[in-house]
C-alpha atoms as a PDB file:
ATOM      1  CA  UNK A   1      14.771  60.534-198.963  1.00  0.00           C
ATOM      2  CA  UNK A   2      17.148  63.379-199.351  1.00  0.00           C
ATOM      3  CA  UNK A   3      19.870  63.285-195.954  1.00  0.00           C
ATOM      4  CA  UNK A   4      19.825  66.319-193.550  1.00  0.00           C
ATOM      5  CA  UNK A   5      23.466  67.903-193.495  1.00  0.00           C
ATOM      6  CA  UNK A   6      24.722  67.026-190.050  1.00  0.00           C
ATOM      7  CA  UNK A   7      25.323  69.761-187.747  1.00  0.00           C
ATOM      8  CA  UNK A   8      27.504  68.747-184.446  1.00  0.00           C
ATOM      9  CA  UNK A   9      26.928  71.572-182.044  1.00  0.00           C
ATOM     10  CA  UNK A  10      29.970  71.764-179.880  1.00  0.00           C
ATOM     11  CA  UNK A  11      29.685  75.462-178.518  1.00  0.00           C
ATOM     12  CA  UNK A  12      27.996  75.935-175.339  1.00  0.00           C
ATOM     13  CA  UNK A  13      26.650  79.543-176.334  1.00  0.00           C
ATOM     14  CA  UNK A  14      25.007  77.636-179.344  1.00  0.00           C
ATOM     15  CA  UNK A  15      23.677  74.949-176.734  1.00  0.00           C
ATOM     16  CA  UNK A  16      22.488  77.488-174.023  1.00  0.00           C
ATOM     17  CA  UNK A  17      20.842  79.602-177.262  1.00  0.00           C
ATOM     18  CA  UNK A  18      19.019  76.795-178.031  1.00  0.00           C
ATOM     19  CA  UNK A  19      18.124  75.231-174.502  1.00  0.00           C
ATOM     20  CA  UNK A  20      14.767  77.684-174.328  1.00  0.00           C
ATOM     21  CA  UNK A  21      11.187  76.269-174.630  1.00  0.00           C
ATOM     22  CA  UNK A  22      10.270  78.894-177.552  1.00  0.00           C
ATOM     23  CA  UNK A  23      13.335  78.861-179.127  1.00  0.00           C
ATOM     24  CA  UNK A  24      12.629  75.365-179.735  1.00  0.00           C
ATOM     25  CA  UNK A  25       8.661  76.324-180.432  1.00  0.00           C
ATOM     26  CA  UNK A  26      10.174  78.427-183.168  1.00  0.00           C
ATOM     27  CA  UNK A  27      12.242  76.342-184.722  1.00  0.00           C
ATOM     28  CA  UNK A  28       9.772  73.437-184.869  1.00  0.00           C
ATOM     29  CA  UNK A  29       7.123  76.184-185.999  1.00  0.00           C
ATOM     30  CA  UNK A  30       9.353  76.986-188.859  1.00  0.00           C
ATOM     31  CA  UNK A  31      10.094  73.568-189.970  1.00  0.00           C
ATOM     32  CA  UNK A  32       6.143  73.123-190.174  1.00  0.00           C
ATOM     33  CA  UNK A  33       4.844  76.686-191.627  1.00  0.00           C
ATOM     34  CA  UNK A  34       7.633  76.932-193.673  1.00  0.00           C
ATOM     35  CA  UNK A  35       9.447  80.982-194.111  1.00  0.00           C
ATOM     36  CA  UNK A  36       7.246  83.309-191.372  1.00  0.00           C
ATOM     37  CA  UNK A  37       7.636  86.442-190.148  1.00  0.00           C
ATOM     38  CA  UNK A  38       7.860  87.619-186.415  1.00  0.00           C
ATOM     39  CA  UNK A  39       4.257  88.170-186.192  1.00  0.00           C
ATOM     40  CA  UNK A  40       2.668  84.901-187.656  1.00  0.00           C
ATOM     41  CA  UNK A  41       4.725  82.861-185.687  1.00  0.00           C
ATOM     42  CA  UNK A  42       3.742  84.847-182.640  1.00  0.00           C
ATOM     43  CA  UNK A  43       0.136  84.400-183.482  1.00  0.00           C
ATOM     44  CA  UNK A  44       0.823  80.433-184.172  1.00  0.00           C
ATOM     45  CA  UNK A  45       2.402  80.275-180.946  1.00  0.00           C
ATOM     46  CA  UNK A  46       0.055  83.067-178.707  1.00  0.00           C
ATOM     47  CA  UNK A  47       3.311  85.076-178.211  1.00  0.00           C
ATOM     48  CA  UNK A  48       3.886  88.513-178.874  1.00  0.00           C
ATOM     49  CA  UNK A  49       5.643  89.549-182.280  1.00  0.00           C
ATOM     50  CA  UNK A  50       8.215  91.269-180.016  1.00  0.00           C
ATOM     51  CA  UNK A  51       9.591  88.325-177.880  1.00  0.00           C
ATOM     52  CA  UNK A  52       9.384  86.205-181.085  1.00  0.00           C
ATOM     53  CA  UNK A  53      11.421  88.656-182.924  1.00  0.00           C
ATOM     54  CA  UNK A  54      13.913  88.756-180.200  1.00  0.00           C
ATOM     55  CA  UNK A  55      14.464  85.192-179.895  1.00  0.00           C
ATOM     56  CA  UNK A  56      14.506  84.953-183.591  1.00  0.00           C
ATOM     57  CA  UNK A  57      17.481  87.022-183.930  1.00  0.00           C
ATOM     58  CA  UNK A  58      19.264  85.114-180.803  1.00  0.00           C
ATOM     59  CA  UNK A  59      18.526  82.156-182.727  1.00  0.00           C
ATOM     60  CA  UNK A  60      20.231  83.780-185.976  1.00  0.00           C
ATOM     61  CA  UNK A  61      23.260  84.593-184.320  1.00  0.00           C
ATOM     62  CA  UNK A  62      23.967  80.871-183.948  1.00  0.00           C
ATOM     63  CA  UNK A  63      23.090  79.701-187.397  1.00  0.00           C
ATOM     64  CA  UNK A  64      19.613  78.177-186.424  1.00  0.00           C
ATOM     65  CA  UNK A  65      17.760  80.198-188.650  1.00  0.00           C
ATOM     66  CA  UNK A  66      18.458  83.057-191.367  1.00  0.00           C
ATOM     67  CA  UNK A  67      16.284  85.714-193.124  1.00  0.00           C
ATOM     68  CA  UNK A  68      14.325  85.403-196.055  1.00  0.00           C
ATOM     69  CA  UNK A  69      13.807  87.501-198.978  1.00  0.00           C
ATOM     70  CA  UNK A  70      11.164  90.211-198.734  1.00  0.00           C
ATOM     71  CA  UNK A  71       9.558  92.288-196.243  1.00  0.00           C
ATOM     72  CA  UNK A  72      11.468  94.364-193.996  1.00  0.00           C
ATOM     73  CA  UNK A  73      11.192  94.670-189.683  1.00  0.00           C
ATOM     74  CA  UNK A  74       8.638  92.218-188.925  1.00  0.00           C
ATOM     75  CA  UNK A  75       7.531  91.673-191.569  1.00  0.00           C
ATOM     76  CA  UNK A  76      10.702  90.137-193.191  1.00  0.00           C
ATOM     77  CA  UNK A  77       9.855  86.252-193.240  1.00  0.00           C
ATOM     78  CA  UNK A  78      12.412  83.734-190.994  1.00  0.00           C
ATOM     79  CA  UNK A  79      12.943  80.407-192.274  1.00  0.00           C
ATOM     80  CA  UNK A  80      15.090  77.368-190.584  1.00  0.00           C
ATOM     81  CA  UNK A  81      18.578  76.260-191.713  1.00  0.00           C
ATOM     82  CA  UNK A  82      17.891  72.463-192.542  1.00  0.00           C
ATOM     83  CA  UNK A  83      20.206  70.645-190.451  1.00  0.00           C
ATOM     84  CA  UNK A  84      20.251  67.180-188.551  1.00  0.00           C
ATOM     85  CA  UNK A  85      21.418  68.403-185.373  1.00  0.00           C
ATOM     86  CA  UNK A  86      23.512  66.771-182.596  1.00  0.00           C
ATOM     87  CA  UNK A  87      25.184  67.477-179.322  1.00  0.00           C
ATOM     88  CA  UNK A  88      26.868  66.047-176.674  1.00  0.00           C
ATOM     89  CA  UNK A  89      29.960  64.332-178.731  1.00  0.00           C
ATOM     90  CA  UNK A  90      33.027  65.555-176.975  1.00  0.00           C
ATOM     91  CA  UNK A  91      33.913  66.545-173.598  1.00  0.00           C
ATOM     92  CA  UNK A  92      31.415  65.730-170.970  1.00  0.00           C
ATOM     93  CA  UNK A  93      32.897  67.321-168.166  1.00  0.00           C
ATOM     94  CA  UNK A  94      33.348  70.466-170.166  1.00  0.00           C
ATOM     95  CA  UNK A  95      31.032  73.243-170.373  1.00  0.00           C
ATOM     96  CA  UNK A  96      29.677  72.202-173.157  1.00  0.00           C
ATOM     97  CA  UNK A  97      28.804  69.215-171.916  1.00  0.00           C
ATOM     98  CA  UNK A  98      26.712  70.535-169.122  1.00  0.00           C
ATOM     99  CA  UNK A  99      24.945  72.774-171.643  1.00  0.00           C
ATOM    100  CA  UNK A 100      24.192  69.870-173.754  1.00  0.00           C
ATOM    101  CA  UNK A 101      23.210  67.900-170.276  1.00  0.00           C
ATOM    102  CA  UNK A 102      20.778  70.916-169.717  1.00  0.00           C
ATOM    103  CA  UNK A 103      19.371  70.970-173.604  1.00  0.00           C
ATOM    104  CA  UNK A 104      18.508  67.664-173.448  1.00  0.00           C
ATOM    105  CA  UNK A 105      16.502  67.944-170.090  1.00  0.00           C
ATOM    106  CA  UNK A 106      14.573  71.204-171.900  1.00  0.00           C
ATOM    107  CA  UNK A 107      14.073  68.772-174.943  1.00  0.00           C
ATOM    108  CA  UNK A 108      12.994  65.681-172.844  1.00  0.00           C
ATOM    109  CA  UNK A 109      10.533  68.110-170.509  1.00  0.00           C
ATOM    110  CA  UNK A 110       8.919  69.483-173.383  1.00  0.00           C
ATOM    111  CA  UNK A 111       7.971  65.437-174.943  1.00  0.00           C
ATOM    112  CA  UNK A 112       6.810  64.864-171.528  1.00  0.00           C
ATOM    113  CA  UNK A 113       4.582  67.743-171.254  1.00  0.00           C
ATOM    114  CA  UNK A 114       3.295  66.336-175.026  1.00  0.00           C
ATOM    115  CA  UNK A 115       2.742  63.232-173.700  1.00  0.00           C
ATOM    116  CA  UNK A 116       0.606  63.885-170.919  1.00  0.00           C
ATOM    117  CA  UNK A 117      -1.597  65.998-173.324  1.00  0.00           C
ATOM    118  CA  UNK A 118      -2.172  63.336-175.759  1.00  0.00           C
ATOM    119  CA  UNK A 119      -3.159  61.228-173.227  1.00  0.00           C
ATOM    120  CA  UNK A 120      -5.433  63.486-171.875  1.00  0.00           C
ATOM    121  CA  UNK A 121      -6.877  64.227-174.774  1.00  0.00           C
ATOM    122  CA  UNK A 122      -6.585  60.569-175.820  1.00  0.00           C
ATOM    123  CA  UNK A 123     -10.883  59.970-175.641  1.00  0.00           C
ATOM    124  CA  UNK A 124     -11.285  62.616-178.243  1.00  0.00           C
ATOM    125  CA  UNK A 125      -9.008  60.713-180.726  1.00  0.00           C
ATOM    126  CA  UNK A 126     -10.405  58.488-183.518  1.00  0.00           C
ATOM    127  CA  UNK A 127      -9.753  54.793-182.869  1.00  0.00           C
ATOM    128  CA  UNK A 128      -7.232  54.324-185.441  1.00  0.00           C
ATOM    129  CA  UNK A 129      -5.076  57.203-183.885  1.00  0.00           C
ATOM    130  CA  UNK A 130      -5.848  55.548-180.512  1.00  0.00           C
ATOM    131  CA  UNK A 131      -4.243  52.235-181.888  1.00  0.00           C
ATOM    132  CA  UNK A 132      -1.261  53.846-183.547  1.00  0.00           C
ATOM    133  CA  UNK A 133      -0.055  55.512-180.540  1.00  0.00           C
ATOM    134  CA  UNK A 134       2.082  53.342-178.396  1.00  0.00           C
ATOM    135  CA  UNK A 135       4.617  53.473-175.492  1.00  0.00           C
ATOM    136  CA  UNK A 136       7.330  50.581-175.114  1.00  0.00           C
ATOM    137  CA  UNK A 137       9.982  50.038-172.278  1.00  0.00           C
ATOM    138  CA  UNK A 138      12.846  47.454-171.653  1.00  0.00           C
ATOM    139  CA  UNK A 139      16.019  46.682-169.747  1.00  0.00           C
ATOM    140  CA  UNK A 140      18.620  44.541-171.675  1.00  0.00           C
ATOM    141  CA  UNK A 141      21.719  43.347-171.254  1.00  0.00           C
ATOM    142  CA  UNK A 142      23.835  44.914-173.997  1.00  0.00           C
ATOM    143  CA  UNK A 143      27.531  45.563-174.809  1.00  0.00           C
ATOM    144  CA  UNK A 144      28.640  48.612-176.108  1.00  0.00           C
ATOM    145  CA  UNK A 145      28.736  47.460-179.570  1.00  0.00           C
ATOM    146  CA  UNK A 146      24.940  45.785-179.631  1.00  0.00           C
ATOM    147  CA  UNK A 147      24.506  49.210-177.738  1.00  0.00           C
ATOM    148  CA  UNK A 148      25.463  51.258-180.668  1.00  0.00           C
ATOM    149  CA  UNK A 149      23.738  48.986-183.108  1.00  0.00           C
ATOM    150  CA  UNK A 150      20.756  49.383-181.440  1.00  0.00           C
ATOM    151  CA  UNK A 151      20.694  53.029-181.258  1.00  0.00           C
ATOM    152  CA  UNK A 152      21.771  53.495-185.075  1.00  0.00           C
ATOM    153  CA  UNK A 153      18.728  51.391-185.677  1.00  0.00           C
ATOM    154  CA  UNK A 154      16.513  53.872-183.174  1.00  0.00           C
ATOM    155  CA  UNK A 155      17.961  57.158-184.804  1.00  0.00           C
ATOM    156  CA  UNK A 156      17.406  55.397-188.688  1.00  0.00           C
ATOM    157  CA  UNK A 157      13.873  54.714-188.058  1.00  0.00           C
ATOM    158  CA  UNK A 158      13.001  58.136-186.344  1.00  0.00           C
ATOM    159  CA  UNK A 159      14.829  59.991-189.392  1.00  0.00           C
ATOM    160  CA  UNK A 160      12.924  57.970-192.124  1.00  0.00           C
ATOM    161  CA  UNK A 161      10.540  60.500-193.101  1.00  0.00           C
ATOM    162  CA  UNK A 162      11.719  63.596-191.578  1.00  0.00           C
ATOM    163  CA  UNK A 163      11.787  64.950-195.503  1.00  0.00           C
ATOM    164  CA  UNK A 164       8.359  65.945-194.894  1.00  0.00           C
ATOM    165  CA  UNK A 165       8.879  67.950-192.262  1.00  0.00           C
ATOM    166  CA  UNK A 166      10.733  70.210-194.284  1.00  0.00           C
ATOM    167  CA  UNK A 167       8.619  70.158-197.743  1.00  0.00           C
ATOM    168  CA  UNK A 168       4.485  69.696-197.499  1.00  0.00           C
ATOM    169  CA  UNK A 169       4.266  68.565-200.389  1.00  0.00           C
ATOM    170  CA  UNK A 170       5.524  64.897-199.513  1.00  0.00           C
ATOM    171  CA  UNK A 171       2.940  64.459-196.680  1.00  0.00           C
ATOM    172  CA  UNK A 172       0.603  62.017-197.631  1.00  0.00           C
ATOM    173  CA  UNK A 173      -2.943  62.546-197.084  1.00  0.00           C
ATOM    174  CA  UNK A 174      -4.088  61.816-193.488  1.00  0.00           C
ATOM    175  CA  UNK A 175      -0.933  62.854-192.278  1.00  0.00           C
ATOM    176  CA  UNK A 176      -0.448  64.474-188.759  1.00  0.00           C
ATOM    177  CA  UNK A 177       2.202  65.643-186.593  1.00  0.00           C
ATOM    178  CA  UNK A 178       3.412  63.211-184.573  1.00  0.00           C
ATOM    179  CA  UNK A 179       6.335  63.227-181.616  1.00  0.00           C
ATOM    180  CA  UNK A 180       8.616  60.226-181.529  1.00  0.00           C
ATOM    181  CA  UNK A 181      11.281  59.782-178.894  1.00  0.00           C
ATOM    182  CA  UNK A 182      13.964  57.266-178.067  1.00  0.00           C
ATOM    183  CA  UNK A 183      16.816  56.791-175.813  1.00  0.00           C
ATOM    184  CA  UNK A 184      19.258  54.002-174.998  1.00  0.00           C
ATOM    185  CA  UNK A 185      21.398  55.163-171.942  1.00  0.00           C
ATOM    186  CA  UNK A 186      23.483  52.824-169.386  1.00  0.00           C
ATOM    187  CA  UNK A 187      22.190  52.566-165.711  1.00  0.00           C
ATOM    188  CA  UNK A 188      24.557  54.098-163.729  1.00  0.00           C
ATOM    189  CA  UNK A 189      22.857  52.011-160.387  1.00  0.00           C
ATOM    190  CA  UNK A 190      25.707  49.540-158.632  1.00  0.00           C
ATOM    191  CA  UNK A 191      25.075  46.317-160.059  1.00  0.00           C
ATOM    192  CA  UNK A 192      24.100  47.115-163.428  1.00  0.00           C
ATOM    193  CA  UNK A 193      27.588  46.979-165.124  1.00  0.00           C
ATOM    194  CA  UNK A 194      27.401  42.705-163.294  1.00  0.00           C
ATOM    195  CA  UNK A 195      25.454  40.324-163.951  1.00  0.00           C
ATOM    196  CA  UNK A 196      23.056  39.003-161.024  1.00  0.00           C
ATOM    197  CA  UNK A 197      21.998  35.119-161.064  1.00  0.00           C
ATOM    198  CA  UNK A 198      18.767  34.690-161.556  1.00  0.00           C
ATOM    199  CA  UNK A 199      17.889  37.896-162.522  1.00  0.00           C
ATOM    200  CA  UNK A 200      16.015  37.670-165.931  1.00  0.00           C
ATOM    201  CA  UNK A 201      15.538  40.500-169.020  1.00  0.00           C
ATOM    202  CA  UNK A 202      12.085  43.033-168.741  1.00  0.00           C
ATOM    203  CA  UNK A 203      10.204  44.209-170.858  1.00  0.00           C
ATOM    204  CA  UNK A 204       6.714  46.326-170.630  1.00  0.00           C
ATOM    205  CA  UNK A 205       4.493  47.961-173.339  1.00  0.00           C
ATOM    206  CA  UNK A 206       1.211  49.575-173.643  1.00  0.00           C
ATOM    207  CA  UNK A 207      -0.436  50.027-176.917  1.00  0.00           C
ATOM    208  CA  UNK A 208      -3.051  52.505-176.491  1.00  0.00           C
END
């Protein structure tokens, strides 16, 4: 699978640009339609042409997305700049680090609300769909470094076939669009940096 280039997003105007529900809509809408113009993404999304242009271009300004060839006004086509992006690597006291604390919390609340909706919508889904869906939870004991191994492992397996996000043509048949999240975070509770005798590892998970 060919690697995304990595983009580290350190600038808090980039991160605030990018902390807005259809900002994000747009960019995932692009990844999936391929180059669109103002107006079909607006109709793919049931927003106006205008507001999509206008976030379009905010989105530009940061190197999110770039013009196409053809078509002028709205009609010139938008396409994504392919990019692996991350956030949230340097300074956290900085302002960039609260506008990557708030662009996470945007992204998180939008995988909730997607959540929720597949599971309401979880008696009109085929069985096999119903048995590949699944939701898994634990509390470890970790170091840092079985931390970081873990998490490599997380972001590896999430990554494996984001080619075909990018290029139709290597979606296999069957294929749908699915959302798949991970995190691996300390507790910041008193007592979980100790360990408490007696106290045992948990684990819970619910295959649908």
């Amino acid at each position: 699978m060919p690697e995304l280039e990595r983009r580290t997003i350190t600038e808090a105007a980039a991160l605030k640009a990018l902390a807005h529900p259809l900002r994000m809509d747009l960019l995932e809408a692009l990844h999936v339609l391929g180059p669109s113009t103002a107006t079909q993404l607006a109709n793919h999304l049931g927003e106006s042409p205008s507001n999509c242009s206008w976030h379009l271009r905010k989105l530009a300004e940061h190197g999110f997305v770039t013009e196409g060839e053809g078509g002028t006004g709205r009609n010139r086509p938008w396409q994504v700049v392919p990019a692996s992006l991350h956030w949230g690597e340097g300074d956290v006291e900085s302002e960039a680090g609260d506008a990557g604390h708030a662009l996470t919390e945007v992204m998180l609340a939008r995988e909730v609300q997607r959540l929720m909706a597949s599971q309401r919508a979880e008696h009109a889904e085929p069985q096999e769909w119903r048995d590949a869906s699944s939701i898994a939870q634990s509390a470890i004991w970790l170091t840092a470094e079985e931390a970081k191994e873990i998490s490599t492992q997380m972001q590896n397996l999430l990554m494996r076939h984001v080619d075909r996000l990018h290029d139709p043509e290597r979606r296999p048949e069957g294929a749908r669009l699915v959302s798949a999240v991970a995190w691996l975070a300390p507790r910041p509770e008193a007592g979980a940096t100790a360990g408490v005798p007696g106290e045992k590892d948990q684990t819970k998970g619910r295959r649908r």
